[in-house]
PDB file of N, CA and C in Angstrom:
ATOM      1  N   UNK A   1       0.823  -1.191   0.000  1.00  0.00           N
ATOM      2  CA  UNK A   1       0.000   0.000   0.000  1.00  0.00           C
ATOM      3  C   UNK A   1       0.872   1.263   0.000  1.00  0.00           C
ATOM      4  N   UNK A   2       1.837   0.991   1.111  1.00  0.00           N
ATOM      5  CA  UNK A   2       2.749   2.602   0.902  1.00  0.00           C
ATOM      6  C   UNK A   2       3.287   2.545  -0.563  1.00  0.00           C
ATOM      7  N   UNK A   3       3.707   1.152  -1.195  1.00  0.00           N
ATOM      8  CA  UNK A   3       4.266   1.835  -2.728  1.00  0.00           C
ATOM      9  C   UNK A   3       3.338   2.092  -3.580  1.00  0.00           C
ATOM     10  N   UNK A   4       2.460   1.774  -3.549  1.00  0.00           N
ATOM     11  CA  UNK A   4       0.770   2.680  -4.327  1.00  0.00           C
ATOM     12  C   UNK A   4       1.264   3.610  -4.041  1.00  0.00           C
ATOM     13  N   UNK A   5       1.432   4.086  -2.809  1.00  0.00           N
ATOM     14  CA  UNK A   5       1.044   5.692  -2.561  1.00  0.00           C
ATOM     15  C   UNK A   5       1.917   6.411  -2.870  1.00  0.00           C
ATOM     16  N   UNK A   6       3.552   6.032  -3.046  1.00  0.00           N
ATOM     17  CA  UNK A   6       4.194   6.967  -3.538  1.00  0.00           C
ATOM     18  C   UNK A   6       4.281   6.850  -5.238  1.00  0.00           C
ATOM     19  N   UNK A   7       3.988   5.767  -6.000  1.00  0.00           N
ATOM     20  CA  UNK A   7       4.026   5.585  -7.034  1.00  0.00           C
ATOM     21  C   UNK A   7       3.287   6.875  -7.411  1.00  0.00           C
ATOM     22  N   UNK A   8       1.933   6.983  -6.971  1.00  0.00           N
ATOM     23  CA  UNK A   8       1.174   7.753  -7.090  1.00  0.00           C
ATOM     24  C   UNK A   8       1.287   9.345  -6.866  1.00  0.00           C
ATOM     25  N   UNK A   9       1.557   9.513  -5.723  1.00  0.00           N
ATOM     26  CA  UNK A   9       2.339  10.942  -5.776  1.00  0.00           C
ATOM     27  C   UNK A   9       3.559  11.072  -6.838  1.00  0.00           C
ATOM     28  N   UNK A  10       4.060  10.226  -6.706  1.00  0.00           N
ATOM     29  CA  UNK A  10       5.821  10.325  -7.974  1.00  0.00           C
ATOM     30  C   UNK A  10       4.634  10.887  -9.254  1.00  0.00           C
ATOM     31  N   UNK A  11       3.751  10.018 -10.116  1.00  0.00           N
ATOM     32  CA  UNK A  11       2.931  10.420 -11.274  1.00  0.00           C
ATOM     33  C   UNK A  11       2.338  11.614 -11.228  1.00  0.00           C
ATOM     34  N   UNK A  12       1.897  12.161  -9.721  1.00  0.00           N
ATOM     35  CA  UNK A  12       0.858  13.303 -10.151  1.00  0.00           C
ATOM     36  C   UNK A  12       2.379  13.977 -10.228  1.00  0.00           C
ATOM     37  N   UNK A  13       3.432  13.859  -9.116  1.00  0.00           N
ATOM     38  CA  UNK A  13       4.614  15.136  -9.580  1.00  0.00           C
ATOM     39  C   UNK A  13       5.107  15.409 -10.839  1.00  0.00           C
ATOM     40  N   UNK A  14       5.063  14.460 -11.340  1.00  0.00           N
ATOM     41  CA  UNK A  14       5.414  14.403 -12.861  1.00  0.00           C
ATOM     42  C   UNK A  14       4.735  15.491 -13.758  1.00  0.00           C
ATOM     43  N   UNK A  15       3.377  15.127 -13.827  1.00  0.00           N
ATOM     44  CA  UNK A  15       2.214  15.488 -14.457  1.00  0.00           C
ATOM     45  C   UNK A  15       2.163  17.131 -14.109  1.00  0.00           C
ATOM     46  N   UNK A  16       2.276  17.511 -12.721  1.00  0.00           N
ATOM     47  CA  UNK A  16       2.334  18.464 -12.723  1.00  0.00           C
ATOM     48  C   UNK A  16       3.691  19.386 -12.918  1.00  0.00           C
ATOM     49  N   UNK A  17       4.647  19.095 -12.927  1.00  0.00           N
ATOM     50  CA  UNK A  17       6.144  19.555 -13.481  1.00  0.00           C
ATOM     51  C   UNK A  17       5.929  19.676 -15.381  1.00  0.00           C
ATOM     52  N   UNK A  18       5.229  18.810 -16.181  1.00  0.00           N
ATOM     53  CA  UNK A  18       5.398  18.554 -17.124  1.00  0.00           C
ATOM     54  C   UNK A  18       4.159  19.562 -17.564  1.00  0.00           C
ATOM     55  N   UNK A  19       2.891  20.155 -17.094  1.00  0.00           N
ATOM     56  CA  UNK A  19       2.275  20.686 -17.358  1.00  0.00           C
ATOM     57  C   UNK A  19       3.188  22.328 -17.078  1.00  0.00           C
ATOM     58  N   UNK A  20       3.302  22.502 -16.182  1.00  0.00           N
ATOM     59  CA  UNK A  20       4.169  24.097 -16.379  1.00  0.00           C
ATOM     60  C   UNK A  20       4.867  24.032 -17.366  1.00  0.00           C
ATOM     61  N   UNK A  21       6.107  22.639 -17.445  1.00  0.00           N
ATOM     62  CA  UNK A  21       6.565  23.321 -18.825  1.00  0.00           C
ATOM     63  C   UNK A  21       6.113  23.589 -20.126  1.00  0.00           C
ATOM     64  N   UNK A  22       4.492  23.618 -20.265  1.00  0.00           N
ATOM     65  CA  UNK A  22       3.939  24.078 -21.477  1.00  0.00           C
ATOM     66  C   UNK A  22       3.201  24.810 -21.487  1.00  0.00           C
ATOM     67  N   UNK A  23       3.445  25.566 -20.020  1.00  0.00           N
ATOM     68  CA  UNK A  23       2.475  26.633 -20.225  1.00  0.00           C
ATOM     69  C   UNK A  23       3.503  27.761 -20.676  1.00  0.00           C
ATOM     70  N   UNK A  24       2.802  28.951 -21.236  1.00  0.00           N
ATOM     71  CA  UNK A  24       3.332  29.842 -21.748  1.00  0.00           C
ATOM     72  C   UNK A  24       3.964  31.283 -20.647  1.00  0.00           C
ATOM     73  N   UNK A  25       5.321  31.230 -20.818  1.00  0.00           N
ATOM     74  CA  UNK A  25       6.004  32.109 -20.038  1.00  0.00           C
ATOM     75  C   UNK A  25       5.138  32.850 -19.634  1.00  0.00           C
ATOM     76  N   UNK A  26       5.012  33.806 -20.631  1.00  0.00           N
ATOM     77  CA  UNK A  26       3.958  34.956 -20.477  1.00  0.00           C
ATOM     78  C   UNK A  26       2.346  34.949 -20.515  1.00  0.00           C
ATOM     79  N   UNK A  27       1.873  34.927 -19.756  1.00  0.00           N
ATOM     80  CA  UNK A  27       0.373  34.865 -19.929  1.00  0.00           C
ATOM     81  C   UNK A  27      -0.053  35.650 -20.821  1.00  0.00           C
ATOM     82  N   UNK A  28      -1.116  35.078 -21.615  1.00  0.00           N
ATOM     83  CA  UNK A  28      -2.048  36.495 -22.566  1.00  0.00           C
ATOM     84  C   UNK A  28      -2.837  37.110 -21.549  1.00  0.00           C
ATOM     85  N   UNK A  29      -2.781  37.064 -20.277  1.00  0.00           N
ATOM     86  CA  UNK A  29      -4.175  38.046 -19.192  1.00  0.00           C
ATOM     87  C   UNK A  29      -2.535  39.142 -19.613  1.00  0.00           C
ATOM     88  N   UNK A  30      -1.404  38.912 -19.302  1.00  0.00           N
ATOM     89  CA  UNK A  30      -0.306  39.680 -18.835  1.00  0.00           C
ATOM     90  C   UNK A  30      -0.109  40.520 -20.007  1.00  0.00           C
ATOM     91  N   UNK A  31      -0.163  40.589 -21.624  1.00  0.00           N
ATOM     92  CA  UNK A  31       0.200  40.563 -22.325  1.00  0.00           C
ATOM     93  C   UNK A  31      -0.909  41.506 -22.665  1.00  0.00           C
ATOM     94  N   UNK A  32      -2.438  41.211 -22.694  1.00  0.00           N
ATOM     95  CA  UNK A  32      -3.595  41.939 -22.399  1.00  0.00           C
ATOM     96  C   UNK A  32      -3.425  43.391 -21.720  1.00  0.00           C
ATOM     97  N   UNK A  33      -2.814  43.299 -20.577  1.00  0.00           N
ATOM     98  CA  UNK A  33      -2.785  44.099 -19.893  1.00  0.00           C
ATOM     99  C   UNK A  33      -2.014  45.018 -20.312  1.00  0.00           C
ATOM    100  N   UNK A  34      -0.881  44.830 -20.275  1.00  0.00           N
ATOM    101  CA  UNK A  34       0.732  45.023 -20.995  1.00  0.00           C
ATOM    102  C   UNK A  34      -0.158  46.617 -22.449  1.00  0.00           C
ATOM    103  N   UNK A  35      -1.068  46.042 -23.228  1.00  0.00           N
ATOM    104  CA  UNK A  35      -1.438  46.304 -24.246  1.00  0.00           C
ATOM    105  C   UNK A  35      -2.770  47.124 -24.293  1.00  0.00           C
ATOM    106  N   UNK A  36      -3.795  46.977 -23.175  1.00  0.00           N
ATOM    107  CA  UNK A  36      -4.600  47.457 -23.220  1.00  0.00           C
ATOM    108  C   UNK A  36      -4.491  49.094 -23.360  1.00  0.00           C
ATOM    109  N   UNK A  37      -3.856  49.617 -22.905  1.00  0.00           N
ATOM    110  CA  UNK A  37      -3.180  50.865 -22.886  1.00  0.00           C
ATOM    111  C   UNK A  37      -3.384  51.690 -24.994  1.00  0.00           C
ATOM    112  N   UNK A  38      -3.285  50.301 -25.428  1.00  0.00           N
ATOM    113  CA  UNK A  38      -2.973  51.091 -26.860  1.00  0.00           C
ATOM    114  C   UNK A  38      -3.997  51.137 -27.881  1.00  0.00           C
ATOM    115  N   UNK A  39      -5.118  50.408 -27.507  1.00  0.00           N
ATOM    116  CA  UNK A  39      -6.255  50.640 -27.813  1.00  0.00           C
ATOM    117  C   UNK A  39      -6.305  51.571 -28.663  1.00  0.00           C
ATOM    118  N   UNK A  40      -6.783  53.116 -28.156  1.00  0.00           N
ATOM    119  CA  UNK A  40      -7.068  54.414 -28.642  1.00  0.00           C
ATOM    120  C   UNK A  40      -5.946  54.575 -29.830  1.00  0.00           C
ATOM    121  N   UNK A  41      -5.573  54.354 -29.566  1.00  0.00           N
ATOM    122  CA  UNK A  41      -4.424  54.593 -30.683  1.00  0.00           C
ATOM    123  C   UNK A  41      -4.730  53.443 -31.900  1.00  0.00           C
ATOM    124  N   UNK A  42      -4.463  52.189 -31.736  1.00  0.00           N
ATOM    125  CA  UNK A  42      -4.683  51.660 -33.058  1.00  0.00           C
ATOM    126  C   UNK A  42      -6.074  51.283 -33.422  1.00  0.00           C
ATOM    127  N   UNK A  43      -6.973  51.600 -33.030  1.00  0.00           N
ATOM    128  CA  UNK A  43      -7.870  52.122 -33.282  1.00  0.00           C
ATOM    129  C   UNK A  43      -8.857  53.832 -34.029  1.00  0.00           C
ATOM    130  N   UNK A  44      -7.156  54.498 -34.018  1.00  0.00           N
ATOM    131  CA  UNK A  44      -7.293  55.567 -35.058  1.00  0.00           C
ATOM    132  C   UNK A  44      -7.846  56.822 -33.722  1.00  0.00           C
ATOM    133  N   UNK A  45      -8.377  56.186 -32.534  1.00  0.00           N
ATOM    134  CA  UNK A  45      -8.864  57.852 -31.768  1.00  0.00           C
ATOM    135  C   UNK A  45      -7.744  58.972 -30.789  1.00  0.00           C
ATOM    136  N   UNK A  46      -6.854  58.263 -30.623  1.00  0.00           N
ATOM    137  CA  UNK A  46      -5.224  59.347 -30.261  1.00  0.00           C
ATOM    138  C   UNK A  46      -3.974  59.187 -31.452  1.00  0.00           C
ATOM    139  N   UNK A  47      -3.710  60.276 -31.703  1.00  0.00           N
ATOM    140  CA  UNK A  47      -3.121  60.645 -32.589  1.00  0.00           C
ATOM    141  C   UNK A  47      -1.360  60.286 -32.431  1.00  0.00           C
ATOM    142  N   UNK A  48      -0.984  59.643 -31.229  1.00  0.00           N
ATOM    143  CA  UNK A  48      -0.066  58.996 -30.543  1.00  0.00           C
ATOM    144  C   UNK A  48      -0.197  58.327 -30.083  1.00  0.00           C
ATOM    145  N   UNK A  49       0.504  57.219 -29.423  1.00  0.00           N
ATOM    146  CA  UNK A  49       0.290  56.111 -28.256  1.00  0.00           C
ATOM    147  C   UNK A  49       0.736  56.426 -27.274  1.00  0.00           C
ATOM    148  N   UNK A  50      -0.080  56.662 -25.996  1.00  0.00           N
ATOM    149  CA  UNK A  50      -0.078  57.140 -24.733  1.00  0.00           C
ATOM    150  C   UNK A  50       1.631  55.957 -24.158  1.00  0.00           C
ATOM    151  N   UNK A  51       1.950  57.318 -22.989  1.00  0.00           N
ATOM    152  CA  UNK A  51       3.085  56.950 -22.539  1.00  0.00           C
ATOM    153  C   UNK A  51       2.888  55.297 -21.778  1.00  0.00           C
ATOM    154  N   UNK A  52       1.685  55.001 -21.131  1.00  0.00           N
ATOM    155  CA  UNK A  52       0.921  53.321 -20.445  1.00  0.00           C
ATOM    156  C   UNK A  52       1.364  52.724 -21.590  1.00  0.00           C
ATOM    157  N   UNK A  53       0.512  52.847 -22.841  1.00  0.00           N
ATOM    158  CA  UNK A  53       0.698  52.104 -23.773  1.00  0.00           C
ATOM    159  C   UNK A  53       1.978  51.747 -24.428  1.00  0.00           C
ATOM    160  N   UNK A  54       3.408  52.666 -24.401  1.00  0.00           N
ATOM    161  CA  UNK A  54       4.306  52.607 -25.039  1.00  0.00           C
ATOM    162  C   UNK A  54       4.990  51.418 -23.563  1.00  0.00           C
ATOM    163  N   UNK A  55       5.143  51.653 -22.637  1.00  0.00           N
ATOM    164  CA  UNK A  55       5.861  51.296 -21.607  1.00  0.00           C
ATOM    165  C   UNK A  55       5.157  49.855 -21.298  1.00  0.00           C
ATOM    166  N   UNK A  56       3.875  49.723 -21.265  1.00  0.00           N
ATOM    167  CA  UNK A  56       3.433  48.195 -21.567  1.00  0.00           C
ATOM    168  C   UNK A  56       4.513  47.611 -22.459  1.00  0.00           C
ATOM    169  N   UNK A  57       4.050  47.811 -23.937  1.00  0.00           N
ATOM    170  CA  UNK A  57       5.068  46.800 -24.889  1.00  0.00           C
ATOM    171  C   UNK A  57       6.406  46.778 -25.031  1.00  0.00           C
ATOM    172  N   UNK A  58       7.281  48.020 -23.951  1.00  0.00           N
ATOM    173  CA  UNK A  58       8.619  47.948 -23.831  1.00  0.00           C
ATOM    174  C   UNK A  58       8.740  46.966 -22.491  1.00  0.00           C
ATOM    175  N   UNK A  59       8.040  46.793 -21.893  1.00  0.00           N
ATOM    176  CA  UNK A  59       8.284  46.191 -20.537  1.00  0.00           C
ATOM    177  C   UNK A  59       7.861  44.155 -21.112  1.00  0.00           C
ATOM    178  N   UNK A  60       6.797  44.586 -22.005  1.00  0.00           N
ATOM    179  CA  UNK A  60       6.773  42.992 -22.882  1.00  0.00           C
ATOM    180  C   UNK A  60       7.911  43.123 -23.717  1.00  0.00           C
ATOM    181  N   UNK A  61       8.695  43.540 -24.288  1.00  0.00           N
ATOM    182  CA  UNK A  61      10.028  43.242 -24.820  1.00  0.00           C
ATOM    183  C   UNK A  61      10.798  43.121 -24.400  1.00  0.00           C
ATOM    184  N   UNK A  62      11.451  43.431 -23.146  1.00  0.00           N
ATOM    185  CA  UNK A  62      12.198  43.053 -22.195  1.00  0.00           C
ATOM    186  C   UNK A  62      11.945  41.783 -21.677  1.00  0.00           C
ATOM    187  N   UNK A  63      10.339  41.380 -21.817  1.00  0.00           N
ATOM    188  CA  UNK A  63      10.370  40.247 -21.069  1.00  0.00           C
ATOM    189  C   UNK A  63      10.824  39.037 -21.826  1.00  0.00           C
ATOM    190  N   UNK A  64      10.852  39.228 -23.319  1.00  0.00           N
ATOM    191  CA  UNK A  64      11.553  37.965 -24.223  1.00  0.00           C
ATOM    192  C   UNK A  64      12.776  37.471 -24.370  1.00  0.00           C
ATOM    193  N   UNK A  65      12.754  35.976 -23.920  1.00  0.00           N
ATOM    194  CA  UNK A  65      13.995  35.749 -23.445  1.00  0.00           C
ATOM    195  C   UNK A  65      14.597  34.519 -24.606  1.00  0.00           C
ATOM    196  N   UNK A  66      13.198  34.202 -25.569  1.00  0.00           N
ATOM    197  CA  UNK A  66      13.349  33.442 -26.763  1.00  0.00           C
ATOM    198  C   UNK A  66      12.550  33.475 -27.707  1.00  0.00           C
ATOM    199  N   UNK A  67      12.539  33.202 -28.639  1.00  0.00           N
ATOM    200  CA  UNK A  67      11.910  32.790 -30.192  1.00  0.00           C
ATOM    201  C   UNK A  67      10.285  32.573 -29.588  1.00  0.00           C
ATOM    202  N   UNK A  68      10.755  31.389 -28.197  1.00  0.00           N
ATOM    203  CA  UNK A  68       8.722  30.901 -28.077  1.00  0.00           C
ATOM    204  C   UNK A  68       8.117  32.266 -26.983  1.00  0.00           C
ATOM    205  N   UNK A  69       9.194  33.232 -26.602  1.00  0.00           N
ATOM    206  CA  UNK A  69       8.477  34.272 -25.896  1.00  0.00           C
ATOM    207  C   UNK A  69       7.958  34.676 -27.066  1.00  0.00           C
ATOM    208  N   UNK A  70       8.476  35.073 -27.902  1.00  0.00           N
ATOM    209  CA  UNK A  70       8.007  36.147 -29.226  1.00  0.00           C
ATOM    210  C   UNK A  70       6.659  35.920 -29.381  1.00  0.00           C
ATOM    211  N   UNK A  71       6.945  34.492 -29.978  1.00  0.00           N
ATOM    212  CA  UNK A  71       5.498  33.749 -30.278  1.00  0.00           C
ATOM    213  C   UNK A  71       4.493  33.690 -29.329  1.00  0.00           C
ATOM    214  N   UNK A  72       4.686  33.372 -28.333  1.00  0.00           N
ATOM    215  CA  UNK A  72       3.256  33.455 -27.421  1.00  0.00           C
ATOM    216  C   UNK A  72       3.103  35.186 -27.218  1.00  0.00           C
ATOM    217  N   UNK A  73       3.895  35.854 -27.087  1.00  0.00           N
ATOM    218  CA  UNK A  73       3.375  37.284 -27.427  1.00  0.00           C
ATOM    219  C   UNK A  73       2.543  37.359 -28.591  1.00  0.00           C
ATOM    220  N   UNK A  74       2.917  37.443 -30.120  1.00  0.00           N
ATOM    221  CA  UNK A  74       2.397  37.508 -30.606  1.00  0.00           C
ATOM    222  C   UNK A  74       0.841  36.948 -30.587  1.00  0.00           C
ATOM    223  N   UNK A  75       1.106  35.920 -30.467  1.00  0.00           N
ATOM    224  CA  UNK A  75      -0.444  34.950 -30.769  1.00  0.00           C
ATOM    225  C   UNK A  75      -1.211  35.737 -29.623  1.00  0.00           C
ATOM    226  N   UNK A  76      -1.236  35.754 -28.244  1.00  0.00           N
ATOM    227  CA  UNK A  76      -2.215  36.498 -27.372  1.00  0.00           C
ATOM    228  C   UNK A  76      -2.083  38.020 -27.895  1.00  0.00           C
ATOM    229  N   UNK A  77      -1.387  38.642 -28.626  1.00  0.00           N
ATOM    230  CA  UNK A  77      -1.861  40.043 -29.357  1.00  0.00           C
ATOM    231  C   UNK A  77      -2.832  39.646 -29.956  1.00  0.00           C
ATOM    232  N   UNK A  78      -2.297  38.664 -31.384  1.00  0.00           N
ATOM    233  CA  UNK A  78      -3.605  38.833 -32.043  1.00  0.00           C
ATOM    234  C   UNK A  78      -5.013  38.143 -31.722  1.00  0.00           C
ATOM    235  N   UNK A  79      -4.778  37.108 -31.016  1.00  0.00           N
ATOM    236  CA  UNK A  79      -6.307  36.706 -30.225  1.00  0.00           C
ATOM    237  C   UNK A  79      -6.932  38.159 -29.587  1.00  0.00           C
ATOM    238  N   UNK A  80      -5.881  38.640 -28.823  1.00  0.00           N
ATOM    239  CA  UNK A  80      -6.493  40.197 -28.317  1.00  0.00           C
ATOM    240  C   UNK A  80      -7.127  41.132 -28.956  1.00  0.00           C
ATOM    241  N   UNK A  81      -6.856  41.320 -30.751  1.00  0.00           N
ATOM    242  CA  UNK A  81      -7.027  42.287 -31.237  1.00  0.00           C
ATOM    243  C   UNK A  81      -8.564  42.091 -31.845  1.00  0.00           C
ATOM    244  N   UNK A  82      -9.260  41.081 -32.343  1.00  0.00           N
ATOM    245  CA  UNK A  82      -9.714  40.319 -32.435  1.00  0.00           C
ATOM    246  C   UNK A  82     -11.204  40.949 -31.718  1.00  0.00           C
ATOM    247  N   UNK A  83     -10.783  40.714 -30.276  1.00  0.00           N
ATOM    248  CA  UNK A  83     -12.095  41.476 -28.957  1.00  0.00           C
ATOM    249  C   UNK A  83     -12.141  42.602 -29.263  1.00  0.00           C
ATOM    250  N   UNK A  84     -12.032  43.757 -30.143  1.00  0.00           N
ATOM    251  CA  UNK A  84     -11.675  45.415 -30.431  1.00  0.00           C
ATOM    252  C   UNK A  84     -11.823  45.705 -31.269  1.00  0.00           C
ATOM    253  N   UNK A  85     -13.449  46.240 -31.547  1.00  0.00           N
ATOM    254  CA  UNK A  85     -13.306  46.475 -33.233  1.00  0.00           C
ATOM    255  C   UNK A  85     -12.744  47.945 -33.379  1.00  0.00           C
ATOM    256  N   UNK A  86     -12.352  47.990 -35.010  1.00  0.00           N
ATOM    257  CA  UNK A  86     -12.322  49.354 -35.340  1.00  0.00           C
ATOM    258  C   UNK A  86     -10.564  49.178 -35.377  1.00  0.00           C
ATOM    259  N   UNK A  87     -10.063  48.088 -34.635  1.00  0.00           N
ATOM    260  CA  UNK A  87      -8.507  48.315 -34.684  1.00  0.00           C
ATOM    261  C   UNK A  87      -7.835  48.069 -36.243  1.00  0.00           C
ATOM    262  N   UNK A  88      -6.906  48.948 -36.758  1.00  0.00           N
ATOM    263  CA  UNK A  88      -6.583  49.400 -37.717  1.00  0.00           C
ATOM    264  C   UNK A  88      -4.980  48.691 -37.908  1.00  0.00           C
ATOM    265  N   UNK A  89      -4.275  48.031 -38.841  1.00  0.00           N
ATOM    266  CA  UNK A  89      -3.280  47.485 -39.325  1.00  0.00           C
ATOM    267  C   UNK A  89      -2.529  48.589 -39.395  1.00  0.00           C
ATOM    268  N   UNK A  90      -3.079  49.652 -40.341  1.00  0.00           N
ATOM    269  CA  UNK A  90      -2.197  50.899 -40.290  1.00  0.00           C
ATOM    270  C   UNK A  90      -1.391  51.722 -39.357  1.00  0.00           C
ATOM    271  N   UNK A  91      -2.533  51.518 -37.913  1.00  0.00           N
ATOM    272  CA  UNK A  91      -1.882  51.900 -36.842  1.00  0.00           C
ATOM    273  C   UNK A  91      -1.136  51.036 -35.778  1.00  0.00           C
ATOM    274  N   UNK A  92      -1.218  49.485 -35.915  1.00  0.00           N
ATOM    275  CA  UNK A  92      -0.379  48.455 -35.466  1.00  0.00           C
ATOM    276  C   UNK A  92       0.845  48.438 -36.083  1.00  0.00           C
ATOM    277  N   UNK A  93       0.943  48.624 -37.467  1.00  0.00           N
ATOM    278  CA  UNK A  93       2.282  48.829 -37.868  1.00  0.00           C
ATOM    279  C   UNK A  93       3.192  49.929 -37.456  1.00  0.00           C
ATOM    280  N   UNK A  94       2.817  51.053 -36.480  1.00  0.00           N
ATOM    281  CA  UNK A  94       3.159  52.587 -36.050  1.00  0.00           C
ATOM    282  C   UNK A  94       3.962  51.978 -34.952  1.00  0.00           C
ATOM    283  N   UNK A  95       3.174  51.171 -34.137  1.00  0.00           N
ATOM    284  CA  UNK A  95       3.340  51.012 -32.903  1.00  0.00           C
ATOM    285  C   UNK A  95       5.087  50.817 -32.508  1.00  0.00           C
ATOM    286  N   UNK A  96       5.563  49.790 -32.792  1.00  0.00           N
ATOM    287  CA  UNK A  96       7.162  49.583 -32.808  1.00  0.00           C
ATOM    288  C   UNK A  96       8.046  50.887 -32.852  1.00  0.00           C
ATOM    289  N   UNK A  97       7.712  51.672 -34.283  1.00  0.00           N
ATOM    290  CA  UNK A  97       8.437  53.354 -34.492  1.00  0.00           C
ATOM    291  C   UNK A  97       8.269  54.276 -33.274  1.00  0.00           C
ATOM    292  N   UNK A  98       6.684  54.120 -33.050  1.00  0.00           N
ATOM    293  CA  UNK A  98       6.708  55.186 -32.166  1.00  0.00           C
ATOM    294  C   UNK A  98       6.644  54.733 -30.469  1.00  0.00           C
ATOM    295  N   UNK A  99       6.847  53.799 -30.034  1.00  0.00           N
ATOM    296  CA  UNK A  99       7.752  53.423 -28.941  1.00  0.00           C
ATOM    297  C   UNK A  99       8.892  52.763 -28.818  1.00  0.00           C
ATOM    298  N   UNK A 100       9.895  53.443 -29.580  1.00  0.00           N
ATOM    299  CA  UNK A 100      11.340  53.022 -29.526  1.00  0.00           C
ATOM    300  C   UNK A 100      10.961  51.233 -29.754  1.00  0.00           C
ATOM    301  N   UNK A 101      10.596  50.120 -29.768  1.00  0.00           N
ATOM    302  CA  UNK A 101      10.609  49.041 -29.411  1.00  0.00           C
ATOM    303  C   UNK A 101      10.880  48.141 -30.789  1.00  0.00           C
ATOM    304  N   UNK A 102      12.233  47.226 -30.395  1.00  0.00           N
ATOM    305  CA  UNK A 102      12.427  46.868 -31.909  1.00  0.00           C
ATOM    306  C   UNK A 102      11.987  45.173 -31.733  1.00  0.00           C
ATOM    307  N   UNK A 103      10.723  44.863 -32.559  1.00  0.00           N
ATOM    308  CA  UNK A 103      10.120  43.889 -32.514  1.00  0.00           C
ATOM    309  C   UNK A 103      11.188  42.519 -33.259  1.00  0.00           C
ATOM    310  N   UNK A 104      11.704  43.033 -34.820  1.00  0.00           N
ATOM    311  CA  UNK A 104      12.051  41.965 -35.063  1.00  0.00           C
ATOM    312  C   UNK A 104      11.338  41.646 -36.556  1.00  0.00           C
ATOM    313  N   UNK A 105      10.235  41.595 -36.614  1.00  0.00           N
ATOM    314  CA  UNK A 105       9.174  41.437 -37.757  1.00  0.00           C
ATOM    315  C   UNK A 105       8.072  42.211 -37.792  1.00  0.00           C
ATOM    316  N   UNK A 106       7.309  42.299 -39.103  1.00  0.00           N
ATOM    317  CA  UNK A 106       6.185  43.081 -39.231  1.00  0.00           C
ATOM    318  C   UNK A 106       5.097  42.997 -38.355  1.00  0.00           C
ATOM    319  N   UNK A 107       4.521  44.125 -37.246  1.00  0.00           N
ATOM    320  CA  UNK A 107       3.444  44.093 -36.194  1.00  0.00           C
ATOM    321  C   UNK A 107       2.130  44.394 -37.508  1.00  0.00           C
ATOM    322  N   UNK A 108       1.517  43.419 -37.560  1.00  0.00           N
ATOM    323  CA  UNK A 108       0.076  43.117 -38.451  1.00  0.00           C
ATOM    324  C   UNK A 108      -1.062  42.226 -37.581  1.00  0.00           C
ATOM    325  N   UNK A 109      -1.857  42.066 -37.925  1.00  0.00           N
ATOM    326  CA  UNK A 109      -3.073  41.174 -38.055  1.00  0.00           C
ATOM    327  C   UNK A 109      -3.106  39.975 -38.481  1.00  0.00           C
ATOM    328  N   UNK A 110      -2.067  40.527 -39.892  1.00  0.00           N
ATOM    329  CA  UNK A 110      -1.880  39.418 -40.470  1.00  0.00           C
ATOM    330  C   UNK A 110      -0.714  38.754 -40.236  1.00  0.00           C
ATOM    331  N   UNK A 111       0.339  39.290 -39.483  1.00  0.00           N
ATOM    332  CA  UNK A 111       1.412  38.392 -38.974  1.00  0.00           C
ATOM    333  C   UNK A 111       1.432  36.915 -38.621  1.00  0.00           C
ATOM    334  N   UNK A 112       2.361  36.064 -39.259  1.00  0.00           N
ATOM    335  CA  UNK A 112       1.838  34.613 -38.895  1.00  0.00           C
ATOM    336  C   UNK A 112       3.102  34.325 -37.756  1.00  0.00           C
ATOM    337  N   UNK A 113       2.539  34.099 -36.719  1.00  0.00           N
ATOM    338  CA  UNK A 113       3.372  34.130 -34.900  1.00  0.00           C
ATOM    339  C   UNK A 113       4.121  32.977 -35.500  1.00  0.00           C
ATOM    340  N   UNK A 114       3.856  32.075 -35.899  1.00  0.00           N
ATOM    341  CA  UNK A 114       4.871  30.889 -36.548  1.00  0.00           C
ATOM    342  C   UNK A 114       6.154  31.012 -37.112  1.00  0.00           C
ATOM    343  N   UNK A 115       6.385  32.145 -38.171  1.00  0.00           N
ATOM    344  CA  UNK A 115       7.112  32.292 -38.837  1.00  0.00           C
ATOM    345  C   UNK A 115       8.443  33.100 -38.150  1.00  0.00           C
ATOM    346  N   UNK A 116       7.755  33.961 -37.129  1.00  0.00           N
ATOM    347  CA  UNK A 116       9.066  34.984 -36.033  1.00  0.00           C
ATOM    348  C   UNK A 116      10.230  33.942 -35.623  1.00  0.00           C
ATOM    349  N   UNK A 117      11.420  34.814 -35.695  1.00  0.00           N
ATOM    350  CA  UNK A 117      12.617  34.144 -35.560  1.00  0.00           C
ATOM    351  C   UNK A 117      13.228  35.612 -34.316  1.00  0.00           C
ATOM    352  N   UNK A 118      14.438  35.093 -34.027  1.00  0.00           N
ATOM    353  CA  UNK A 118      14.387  36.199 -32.866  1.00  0.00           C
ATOM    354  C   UNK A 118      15.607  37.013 -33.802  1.00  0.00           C
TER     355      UNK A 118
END
């Protein structure tokens, strides 16, 4: 009976060690947040991106520490963008220039998160 029981704890430790490592560094709630800030802007109603908004996606660029940070950034952007109508490609592509922040690849809609290399 006691080696049931540790067999058993040994499997759930497993299971649960092996599940963090696929969760994604960065959360999309974090990434959400990080971003919510820029709304007005790529959405065409501020004529700049507020200082929140610039310092969100510099503080998410700092946080990439590989190729699969990039990517799970990306992908919870564009799932994000998605919830927001009215948001504009024209003004997602601004975003990088006008907060100093050097992404790496084209910030779109249509960006495929697959293809980013660091």
């Amino acid at each position: 009976m006691k080696n049931l029981l540790y067999s058993v704890a040994l499997c759930l430790s497993v299971l649960f060690v092996l599940a963090h490592i696929n969760e994604a560094v960065i959360p999309c709630g974090t990434v959400d947040m990080k971003a919510a800030a820029c709304i007005s802007f790529t959405t065409g109603k501020d004529a700049k991106p507020s200082a929140p908004c610039c310092s969100g996606l510099q503080q998410l660029a700092r946080s990439v520490k590989s190729v699969d940070d990039k990517k799970d950034i990306c992908r919870c952007l564009k799932a994000g963008v998605t919830n927001f109508a009215g948001v504009q490609d024209k003004f997602l592509s601004q975003l990088p220039t006008a907060c100093t922040i050097k992404v790496g690849f084209p910030v779109s809609m249509n960006t495929n998160c697959e293809t980013i290399r660091m």
